[in-house]
PDB file of N, CA and C in Angstrom:
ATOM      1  N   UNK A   1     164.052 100.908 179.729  1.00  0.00           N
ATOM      2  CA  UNK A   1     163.214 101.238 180.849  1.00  0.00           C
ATOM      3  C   UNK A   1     163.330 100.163 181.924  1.00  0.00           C
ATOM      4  N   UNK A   2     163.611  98.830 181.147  1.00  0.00           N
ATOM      5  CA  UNK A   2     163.667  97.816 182.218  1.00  0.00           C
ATOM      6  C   UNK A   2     164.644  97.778 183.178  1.00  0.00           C
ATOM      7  N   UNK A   3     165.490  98.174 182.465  1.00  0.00           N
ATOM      8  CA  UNK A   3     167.090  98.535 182.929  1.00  0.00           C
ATOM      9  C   UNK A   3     167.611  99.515 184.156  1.00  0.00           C
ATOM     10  N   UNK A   4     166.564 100.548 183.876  1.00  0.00           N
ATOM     11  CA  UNK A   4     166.289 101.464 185.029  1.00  0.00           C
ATOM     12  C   UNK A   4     165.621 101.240 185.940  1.00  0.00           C
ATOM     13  N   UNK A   5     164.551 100.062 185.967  1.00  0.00           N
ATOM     14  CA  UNK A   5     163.898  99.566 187.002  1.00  0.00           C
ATOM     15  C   UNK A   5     164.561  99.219 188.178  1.00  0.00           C
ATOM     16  N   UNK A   6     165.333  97.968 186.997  1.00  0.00           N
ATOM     17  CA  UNK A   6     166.262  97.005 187.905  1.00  0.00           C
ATOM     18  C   UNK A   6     168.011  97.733 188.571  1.00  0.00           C
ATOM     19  N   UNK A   7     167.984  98.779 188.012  1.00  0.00           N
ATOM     20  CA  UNK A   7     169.131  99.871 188.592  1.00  0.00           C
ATOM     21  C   UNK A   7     167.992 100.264 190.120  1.00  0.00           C
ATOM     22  N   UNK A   8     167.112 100.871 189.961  1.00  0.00           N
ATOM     23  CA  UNK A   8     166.575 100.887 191.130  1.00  0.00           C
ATOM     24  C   UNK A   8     166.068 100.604 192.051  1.00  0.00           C
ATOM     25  N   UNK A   9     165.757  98.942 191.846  1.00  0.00           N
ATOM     26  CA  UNK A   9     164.893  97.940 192.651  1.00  0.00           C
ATOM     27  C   UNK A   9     166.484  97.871 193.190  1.00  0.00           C
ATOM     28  N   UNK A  10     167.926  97.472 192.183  1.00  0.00           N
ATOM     29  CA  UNK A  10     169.039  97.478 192.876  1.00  0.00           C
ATOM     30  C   UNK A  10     169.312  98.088 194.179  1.00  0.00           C
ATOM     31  N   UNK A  11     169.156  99.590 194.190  1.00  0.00           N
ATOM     32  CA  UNK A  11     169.537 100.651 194.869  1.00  0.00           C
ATOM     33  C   UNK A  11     168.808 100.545 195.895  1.00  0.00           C
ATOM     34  N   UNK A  12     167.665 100.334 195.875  1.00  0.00           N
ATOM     35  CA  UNK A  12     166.855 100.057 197.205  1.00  0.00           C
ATOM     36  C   UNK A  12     167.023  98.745 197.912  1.00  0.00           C
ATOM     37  N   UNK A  13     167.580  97.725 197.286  1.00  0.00           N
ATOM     38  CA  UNK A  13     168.205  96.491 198.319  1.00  0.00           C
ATOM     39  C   UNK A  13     169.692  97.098 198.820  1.00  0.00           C
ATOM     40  N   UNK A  14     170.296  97.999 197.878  1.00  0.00           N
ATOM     41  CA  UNK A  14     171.378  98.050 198.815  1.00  0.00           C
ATOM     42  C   UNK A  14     170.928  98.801 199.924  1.00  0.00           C
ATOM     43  N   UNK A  15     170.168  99.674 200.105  1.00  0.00           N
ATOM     44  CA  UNK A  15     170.042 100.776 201.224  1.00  0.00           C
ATOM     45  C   UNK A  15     169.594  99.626 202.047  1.00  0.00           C
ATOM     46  N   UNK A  16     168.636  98.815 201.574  1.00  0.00           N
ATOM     47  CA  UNK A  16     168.298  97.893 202.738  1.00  0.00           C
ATOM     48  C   UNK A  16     168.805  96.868 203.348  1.00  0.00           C
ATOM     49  N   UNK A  17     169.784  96.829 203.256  1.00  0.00           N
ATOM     50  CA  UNK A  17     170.851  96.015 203.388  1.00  0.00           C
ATOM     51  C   UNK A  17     171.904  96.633 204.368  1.00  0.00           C
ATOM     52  N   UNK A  18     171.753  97.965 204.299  1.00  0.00           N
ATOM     53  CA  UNK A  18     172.319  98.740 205.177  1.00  0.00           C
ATOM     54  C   UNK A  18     173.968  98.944 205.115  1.00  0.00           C
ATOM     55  N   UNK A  19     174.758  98.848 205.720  1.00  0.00           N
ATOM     56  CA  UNK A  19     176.175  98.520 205.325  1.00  0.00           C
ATOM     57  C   UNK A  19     176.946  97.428 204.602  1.00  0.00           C
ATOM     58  N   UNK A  20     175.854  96.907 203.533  1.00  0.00           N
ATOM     59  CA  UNK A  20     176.417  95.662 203.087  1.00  0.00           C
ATOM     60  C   UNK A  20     177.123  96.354 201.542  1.00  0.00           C
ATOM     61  N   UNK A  21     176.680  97.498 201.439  1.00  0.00           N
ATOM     62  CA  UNK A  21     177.238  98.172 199.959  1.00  0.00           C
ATOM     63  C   UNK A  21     178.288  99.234 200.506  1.00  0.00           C
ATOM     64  N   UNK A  22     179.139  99.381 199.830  1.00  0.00           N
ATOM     65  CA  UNK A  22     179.698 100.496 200.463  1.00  0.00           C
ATOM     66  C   UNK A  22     179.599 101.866 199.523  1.00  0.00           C
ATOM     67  N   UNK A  23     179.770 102.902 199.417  1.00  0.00           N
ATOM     68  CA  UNK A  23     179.238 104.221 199.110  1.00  0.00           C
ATOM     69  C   UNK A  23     179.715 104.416 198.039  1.00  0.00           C
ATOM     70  N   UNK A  24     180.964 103.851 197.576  1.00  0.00           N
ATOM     71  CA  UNK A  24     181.264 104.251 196.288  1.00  0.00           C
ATOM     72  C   UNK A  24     180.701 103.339 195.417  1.00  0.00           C
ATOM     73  N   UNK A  25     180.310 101.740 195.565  1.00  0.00           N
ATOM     74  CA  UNK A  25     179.351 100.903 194.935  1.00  0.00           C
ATOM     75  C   UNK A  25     177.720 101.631 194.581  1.00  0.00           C
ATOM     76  N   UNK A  26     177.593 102.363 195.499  1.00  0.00           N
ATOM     77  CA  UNK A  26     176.139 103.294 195.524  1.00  0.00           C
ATOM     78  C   UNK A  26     176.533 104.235 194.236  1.00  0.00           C
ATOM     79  N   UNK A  27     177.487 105.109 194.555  1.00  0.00           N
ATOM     80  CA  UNK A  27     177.712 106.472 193.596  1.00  0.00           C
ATOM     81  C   UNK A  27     178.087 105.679 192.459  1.00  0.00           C
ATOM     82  N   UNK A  28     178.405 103.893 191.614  1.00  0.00           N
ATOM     83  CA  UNK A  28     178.870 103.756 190.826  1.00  0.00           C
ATOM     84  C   UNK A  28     177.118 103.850 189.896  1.00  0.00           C
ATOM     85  N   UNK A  29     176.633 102.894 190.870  1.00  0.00           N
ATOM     86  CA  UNK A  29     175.012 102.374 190.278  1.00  0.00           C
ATOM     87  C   UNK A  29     174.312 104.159 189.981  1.00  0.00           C
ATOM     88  N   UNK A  30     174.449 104.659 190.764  1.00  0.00           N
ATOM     89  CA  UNK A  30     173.606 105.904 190.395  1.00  0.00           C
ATOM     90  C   UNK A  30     174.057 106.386 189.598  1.00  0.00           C
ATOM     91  N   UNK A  31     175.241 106.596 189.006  1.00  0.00           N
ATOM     92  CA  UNK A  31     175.768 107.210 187.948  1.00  0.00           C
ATOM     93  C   UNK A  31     175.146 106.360 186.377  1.00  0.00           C
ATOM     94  N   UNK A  32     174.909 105.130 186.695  1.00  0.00           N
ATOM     95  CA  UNK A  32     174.734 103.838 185.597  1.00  0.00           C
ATOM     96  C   UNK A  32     173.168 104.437 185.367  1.00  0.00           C
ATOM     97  N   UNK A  33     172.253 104.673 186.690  1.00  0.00           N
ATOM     98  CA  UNK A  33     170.845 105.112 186.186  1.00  0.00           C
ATOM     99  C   UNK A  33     170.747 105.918 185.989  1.00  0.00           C
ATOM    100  N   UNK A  34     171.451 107.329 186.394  1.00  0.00           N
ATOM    101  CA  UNK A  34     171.701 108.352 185.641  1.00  0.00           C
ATOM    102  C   UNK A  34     171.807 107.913 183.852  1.00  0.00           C
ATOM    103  N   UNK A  35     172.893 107.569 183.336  1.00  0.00           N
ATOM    104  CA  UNK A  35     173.022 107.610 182.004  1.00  0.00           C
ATOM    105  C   UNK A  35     172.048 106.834 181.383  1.00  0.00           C
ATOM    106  N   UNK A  36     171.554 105.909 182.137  1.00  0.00           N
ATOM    107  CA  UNK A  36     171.025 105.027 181.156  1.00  0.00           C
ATOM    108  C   UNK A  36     169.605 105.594 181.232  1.00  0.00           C
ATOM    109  N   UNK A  37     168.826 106.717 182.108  1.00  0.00           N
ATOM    110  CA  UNK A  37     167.568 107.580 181.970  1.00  0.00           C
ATOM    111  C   UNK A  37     167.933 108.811 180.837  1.00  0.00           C
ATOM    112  N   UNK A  38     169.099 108.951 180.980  1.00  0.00           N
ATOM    113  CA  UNK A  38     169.690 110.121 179.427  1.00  0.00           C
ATOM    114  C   UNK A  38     169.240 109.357 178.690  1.00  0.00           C
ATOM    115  N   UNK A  39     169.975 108.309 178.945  1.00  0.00           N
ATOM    116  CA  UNK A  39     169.606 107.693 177.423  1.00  0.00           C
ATOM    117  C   UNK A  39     168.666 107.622 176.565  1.00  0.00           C
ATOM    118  N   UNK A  40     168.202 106.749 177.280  1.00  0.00           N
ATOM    119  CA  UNK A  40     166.224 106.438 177.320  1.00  0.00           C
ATOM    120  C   UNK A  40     165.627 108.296 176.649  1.00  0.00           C
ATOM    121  N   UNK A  41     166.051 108.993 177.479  1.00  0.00           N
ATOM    122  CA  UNK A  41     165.314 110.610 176.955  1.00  0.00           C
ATOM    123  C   UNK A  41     165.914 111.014 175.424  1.00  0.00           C
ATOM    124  N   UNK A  42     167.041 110.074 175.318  1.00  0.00           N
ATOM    125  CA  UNK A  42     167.635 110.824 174.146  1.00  0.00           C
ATOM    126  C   UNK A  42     166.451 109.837 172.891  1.00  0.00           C
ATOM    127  N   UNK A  43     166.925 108.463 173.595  1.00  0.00           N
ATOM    128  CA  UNK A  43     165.923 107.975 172.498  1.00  0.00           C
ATOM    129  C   UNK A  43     164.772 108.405 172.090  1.00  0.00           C
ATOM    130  N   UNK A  44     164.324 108.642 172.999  1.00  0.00           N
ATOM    131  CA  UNK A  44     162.794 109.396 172.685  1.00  0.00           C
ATOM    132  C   UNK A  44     162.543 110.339 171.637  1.00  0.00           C
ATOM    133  N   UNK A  45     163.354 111.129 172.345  1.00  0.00           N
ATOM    134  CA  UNK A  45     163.889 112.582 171.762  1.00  0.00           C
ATOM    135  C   UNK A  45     163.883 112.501 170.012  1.00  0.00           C
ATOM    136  N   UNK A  46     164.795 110.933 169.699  1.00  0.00           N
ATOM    137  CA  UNK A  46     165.033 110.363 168.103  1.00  0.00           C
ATOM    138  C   UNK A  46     164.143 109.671 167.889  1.00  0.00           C
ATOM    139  N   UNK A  47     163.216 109.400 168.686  1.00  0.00           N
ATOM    140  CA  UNK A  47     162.049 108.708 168.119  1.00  0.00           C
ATOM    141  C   UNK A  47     161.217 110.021 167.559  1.00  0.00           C
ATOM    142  N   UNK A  48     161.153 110.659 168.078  1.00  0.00           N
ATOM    143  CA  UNK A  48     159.980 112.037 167.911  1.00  0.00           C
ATOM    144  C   UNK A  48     160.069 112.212 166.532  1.00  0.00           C
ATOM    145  N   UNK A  49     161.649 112.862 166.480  1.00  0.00           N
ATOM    146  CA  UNK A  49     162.291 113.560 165.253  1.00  0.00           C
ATOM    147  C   UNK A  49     161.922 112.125 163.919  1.00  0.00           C
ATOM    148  N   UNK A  50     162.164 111.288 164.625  1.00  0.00           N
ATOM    149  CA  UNK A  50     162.115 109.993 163.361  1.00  0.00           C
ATOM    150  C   UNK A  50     160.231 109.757 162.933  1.00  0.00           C
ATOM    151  N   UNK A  51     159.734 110.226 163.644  1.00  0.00           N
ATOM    152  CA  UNK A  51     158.377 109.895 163.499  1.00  0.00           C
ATOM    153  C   UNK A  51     157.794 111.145 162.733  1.00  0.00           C
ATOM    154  N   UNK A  52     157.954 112.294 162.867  1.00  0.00           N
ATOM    155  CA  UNK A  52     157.828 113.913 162.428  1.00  0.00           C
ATOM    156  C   UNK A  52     158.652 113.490 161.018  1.00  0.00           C
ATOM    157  N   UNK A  53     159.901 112.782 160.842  1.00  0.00           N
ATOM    158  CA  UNK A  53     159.982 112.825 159.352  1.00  0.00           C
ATOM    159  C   UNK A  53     159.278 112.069 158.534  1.00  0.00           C
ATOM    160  N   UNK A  54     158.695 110.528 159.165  1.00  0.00           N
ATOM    161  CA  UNK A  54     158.309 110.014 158.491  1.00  0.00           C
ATOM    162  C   UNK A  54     156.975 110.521 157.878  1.00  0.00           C
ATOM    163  N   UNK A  55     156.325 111.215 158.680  1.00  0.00           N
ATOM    164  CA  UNK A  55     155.133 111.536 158.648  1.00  0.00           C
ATOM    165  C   UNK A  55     155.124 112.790 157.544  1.00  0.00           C
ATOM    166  N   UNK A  56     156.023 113.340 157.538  1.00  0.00           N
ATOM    167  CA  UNK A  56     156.468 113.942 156.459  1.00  0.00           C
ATOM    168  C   UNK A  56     156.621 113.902 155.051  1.00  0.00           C
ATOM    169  N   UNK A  57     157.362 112.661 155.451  1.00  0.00           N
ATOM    170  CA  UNK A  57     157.601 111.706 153.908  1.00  0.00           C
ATOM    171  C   UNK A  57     156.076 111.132 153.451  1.00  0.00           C
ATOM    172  N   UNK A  58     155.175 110.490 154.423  1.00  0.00           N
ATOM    173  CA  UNK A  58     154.137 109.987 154.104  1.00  0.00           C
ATOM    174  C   UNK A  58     153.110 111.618 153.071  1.00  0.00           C
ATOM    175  N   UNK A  59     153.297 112.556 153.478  1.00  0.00           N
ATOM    176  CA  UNK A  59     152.507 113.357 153.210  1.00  0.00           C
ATOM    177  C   UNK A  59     153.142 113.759 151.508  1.00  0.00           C
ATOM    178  N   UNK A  60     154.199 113.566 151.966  1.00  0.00           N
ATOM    179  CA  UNK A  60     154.827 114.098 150.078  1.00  0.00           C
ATOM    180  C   UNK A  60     154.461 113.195 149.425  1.00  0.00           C
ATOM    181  N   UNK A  61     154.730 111.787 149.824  1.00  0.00           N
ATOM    182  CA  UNK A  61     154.115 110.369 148.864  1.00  0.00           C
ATOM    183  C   UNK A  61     152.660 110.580 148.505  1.00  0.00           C
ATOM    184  N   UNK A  62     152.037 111.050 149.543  1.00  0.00           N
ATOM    185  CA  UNK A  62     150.652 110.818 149.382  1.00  0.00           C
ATOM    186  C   UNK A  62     149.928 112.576 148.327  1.00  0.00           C
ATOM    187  N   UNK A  63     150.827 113.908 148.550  1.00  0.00           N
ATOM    188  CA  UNK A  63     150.432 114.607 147.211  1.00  0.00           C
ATOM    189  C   UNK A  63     151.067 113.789 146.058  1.00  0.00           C
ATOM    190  N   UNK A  64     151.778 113.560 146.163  1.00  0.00           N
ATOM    191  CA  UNK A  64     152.487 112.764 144.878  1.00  0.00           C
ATOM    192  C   UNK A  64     151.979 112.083 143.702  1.00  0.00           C
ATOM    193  N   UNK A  65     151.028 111.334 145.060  1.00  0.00           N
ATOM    194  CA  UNK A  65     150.400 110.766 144.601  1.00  0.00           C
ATOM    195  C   UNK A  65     148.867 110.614 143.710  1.00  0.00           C
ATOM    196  N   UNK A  66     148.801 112.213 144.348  1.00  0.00           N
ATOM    197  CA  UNK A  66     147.327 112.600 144.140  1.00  0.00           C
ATOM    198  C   UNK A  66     147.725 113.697 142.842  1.00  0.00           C
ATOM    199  N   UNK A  67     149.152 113.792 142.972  1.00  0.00           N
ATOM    200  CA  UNK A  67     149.538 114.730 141.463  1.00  0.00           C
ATOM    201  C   UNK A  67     149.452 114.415 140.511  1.00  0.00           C
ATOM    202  N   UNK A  68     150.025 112.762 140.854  1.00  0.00           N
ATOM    203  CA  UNK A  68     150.046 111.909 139.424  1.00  0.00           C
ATOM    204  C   UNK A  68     148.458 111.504 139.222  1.00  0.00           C
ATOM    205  N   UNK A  69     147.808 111.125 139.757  1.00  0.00           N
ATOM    206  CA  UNK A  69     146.429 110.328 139.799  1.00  0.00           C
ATOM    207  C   UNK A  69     145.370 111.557 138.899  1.00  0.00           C
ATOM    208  N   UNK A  70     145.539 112.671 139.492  1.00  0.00           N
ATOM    209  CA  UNK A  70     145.045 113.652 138.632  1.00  0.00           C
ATOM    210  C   UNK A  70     144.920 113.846 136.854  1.00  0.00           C
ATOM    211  N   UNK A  71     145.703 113.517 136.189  1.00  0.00           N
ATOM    212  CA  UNK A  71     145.826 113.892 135.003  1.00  0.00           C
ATOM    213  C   UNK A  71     144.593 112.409 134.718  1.00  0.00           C
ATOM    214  N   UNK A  72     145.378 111.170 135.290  1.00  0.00           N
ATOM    215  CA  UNK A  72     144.255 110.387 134.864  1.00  0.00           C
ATOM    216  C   UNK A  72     142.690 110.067 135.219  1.00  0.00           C
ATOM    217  N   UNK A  73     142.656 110.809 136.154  1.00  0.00           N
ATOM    218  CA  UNK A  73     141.237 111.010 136.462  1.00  0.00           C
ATOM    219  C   UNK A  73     140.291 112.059 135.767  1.00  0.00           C
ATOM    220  N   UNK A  74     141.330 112.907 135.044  1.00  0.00           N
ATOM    221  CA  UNK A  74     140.824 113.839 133.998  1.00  0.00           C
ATOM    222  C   UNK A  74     140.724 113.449 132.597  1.00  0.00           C
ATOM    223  N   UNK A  75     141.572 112.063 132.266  1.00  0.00           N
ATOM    224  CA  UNK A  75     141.474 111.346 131.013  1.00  0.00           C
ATOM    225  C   UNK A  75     140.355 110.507 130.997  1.00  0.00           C
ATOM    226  N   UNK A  76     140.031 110.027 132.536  1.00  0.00           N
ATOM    227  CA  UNK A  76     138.752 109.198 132.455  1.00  0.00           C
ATOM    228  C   UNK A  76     137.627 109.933 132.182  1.00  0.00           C
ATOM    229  N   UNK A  77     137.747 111.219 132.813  1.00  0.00           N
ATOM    230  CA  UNK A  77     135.985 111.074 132.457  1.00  0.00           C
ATOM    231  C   UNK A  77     135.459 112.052 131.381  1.00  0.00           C
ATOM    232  N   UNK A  78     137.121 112.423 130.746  1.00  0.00           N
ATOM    233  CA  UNK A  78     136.442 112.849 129.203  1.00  0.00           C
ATOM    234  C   UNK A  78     136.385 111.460 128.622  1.00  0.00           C
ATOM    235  N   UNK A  79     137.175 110.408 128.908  1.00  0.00           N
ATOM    236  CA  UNK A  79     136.677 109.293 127.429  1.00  0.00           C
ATOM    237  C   UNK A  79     135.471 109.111 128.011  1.00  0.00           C
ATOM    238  N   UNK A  80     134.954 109.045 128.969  1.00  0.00           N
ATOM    239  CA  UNK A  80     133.399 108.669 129.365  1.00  0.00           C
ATOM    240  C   UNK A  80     132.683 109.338 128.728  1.00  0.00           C
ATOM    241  N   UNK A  81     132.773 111.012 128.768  1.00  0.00           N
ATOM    242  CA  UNK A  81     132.332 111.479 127.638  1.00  0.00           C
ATOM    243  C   UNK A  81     132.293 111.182 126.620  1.00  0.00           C
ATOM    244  N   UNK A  82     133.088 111.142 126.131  1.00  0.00           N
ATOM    245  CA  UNK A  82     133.780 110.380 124.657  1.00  0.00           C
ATOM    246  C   UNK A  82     132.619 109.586 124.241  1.00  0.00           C
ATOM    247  N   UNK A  83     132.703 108.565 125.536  1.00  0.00           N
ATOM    248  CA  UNK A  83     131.754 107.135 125.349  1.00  0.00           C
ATOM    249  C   UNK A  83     130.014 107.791 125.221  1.00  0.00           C
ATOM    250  N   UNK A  84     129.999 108.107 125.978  1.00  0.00           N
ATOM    251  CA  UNK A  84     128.706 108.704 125.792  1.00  0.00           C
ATOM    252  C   UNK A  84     128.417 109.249 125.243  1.00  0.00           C
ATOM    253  N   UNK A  85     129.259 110.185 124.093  1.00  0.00           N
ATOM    254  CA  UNK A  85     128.696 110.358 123.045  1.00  0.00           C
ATOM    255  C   UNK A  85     128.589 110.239 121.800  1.00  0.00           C
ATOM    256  N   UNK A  86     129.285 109.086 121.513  1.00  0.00           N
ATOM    257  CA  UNK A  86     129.419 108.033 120.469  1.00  0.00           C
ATOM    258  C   UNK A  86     128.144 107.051 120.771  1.00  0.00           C
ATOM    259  N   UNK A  87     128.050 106.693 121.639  1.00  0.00           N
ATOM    260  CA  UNK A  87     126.637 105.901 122.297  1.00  0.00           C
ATOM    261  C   UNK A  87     125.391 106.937 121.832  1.00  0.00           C
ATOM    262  N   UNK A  88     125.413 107.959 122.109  1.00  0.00           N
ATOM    263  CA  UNK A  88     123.788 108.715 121.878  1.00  0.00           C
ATOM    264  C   UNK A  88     124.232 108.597 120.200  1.00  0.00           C
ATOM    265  N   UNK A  89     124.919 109.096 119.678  1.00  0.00           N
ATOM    266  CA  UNK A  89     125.229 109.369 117.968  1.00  0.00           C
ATOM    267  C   UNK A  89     125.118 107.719 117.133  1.00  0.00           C
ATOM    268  N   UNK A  90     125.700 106.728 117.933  1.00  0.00           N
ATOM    269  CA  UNK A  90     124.753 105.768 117.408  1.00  0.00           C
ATOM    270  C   UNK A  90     123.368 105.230 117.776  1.00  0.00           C
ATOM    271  N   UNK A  91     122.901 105.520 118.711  1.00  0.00           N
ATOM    272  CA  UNK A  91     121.467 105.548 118.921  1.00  0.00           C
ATOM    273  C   UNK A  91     120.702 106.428 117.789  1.00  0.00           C
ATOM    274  N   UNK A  92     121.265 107.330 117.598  1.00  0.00           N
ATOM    275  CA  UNK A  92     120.688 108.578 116.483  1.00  0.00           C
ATOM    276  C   UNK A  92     120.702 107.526 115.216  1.00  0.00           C
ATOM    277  N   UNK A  93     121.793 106.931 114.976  1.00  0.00           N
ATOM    278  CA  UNK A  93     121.509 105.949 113.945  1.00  0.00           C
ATOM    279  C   UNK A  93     121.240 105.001 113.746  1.00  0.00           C
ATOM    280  N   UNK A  94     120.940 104.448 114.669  1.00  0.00           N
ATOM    281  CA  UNK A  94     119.706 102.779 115.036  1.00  0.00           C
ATOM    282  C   UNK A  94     118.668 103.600 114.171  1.00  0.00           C
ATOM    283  N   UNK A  95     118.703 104.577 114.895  1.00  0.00           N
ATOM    284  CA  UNK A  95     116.730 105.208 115.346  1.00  0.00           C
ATOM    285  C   UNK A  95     116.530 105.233 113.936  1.00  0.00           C
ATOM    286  N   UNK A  96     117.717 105.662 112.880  1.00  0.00           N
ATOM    287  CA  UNK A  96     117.138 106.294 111.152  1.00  0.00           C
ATOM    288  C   UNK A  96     117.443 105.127 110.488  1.00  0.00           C
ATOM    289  N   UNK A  97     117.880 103.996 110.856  1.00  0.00           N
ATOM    290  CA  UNK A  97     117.735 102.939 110.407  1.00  0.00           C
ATOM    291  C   UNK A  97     116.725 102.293 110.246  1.00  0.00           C
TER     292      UNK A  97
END
């Protein structure tokens, strides 16, 4: 972007300068900010696409993640069960003690 600035802060000293550039020095620079504003659009363009995949990828990691996490969140809170009711069943046998 900086690049295109200074292509055009260029272009406007030559005009102001008046006959100190000559026309095909003009048509070389405009052709240079030409490509180098493609450019810049193309990057973008691969930034988009690069950001849409990542975001992509983040979303598969993150069921992935919640696929795997599942089974053990279902192991926890039967042993809690578990626990709790080994806990009341020895309370039952404090109590007849």
């Amino acid at each position: 972007m900086r690049t295109a600035c200074y292509a055009f802060i260029g272009l406007w000293v030559l005009a102001l300068m008046g006959g100190c550039a000559s026309r095909e020095d003009i048509v070389v620079l405009e052709n240079r900010l030409y490509n180098q504003q493609r450019q810049i659009q193309q990057f973008k363009e691969e930034l988009g696409l690069f950001k849409n995949q990542l975001n992509a990828r983040a979303e598969q990691v993150e069921k992935r993640m919640e696929s795997a996490q599942q089974p053990l969140l279902e192991n926890q809170a039967n042993s809690l069960s578990e626990i709790e009711t080994v806990k009341s069943r020895l309370q039952a046998v404090q109590g007849r003690l």
